[in-house]
Every structure is written in structure tokens, then in C-alpha cells.
C-alpha atoms as a PDB file:
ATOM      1  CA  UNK A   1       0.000   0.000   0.000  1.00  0.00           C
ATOM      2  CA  UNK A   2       1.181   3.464  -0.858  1.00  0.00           C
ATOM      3  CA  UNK A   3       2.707   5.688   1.912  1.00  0.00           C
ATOM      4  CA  UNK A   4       0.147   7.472   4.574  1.00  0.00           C
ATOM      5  CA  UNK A   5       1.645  10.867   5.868  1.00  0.00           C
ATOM      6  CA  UNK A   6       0.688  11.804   9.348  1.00  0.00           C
ATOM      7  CA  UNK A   7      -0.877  15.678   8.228  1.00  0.00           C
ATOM      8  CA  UNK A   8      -2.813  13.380   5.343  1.00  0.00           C
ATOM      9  CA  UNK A   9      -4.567  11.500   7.865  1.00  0.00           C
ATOM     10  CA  UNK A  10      -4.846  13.796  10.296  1.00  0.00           C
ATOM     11  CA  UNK A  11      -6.885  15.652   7.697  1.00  0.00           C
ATOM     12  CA  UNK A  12      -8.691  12.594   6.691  1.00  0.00           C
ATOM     13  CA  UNK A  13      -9.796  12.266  10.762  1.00  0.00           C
ATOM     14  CA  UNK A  14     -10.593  15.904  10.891  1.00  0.00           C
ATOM     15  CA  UNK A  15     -14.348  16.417  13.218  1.00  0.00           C
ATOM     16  CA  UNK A  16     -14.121  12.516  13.848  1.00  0.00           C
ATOM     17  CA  UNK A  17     -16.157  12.493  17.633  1.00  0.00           C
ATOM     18  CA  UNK A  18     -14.211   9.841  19.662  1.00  0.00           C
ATOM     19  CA  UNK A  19     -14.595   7.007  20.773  1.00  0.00           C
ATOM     20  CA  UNK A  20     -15.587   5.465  17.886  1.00  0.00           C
ATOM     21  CA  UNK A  21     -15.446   2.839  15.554  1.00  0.00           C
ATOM     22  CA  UNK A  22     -13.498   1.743  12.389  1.00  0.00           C
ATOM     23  CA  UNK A  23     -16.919   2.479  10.244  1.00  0.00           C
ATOM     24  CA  UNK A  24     -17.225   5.548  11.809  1.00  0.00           C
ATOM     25  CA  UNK A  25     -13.528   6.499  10.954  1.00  0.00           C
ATOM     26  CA  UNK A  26     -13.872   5.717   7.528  1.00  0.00           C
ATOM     27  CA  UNK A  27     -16.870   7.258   6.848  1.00  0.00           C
ATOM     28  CA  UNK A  28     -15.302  10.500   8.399  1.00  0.00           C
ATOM     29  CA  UNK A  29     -12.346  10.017   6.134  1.00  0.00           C
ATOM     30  CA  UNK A  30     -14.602   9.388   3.086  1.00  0.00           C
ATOM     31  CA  UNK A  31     -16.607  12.705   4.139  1.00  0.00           C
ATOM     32  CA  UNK A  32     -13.298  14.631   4.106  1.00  0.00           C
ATOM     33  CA  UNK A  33     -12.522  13.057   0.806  1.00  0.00           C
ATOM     34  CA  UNK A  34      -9.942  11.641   2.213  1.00  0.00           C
ATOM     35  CA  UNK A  35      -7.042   9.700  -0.478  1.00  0.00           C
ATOM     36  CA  UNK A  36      -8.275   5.695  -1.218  1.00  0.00           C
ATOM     37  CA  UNK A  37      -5.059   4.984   0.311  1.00  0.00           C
ATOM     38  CA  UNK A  38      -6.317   6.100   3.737  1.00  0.00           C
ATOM     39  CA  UNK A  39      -9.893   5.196   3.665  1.00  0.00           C
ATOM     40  CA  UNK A  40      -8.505   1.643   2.874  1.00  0.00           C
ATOM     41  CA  UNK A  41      -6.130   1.368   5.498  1.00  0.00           C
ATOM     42  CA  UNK A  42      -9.068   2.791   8.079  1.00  0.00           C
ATOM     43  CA  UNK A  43     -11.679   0.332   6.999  1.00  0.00           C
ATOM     44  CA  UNK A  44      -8.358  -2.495   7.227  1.00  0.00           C
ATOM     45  CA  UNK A  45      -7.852  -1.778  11.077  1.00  0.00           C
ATOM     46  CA  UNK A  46      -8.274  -4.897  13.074  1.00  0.00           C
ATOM     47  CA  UNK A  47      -9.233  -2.415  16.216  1.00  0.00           C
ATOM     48  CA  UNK A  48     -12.751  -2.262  16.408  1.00  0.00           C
ATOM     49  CA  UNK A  49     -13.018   1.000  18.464  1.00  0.00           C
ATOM     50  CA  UNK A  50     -10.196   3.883  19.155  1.00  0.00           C
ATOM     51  CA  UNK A  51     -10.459   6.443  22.272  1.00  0.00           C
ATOM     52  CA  UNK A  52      -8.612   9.549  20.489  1.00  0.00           C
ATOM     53  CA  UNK A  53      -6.240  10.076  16.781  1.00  0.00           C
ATOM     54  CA  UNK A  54      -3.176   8.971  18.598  1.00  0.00           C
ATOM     55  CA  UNK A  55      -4.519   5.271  18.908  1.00  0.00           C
ATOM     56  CA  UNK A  56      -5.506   5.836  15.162  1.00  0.00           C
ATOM     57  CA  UNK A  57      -2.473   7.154  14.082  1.00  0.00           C
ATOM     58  CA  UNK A  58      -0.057   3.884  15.903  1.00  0.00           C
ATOM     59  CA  UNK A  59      -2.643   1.687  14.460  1.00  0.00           C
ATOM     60  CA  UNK A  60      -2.046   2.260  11.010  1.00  0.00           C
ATOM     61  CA  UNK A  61       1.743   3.844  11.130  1.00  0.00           C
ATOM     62  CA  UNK A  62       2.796   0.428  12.765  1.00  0.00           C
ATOM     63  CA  UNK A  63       2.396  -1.825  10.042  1.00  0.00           C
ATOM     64  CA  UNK A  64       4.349   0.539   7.792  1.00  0.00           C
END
């Protein structure tokens, strides 16, 4: 998968409420028209439910 930059998916999370849920992430992203790449990798998360970005962010930056 291509390359995710931190400010890319920070935008892609932008007004996301947490906690919530790997649907809800991705639909945020896809709102925010958000890159495939990241919607992908979202909707890919084995986590089922994240508490704030950081967990978001070491979710998907530590399989890179």
C-alpha cells in the first residue's frame, strides 16, 4: 500500500467524535474526501473501536 503521511490522515480524521469505531472512521475520512489509500487502510484496522487520533495514528503507522 502506498505511503500514509501523518498531516494526510490527520486531515482525513478531521471532526471525527471519539470514541468510535473503524466504520465511523472511515466514513469521516470518506466525508473529508480523504485519499483511497487512507480510507482503505481505516476500513483495514483490526481495532474495532479507538479512544482519540493517537490510537488511530499507531494503528495504522505500525504496520508501515
Amino acid at each position: 500500500m502506498a505511503a500514509v503521511s501523518p498531516t494526510d490522515l490527520q486531515k482525513a480524521l478531521s471532526g471525527a467524535d471519539y470514541p468510535c469505531d473503524t466504520q465511523q472512521l472511515t466514513q469521516v475520512a470518506q466525508n473529508n474526501h480523504a485519499p483511497k489509500e487512507i480510507t482503505e487502510r481505516i476500513s483495514h484496522l483490526g481495532k474495532k473501536r479507538f479512544q482519540n487520533p493517537a490510537e488511530v495514528s499507531k494503528a495504522i503507522f505500525q504496520n508501515e
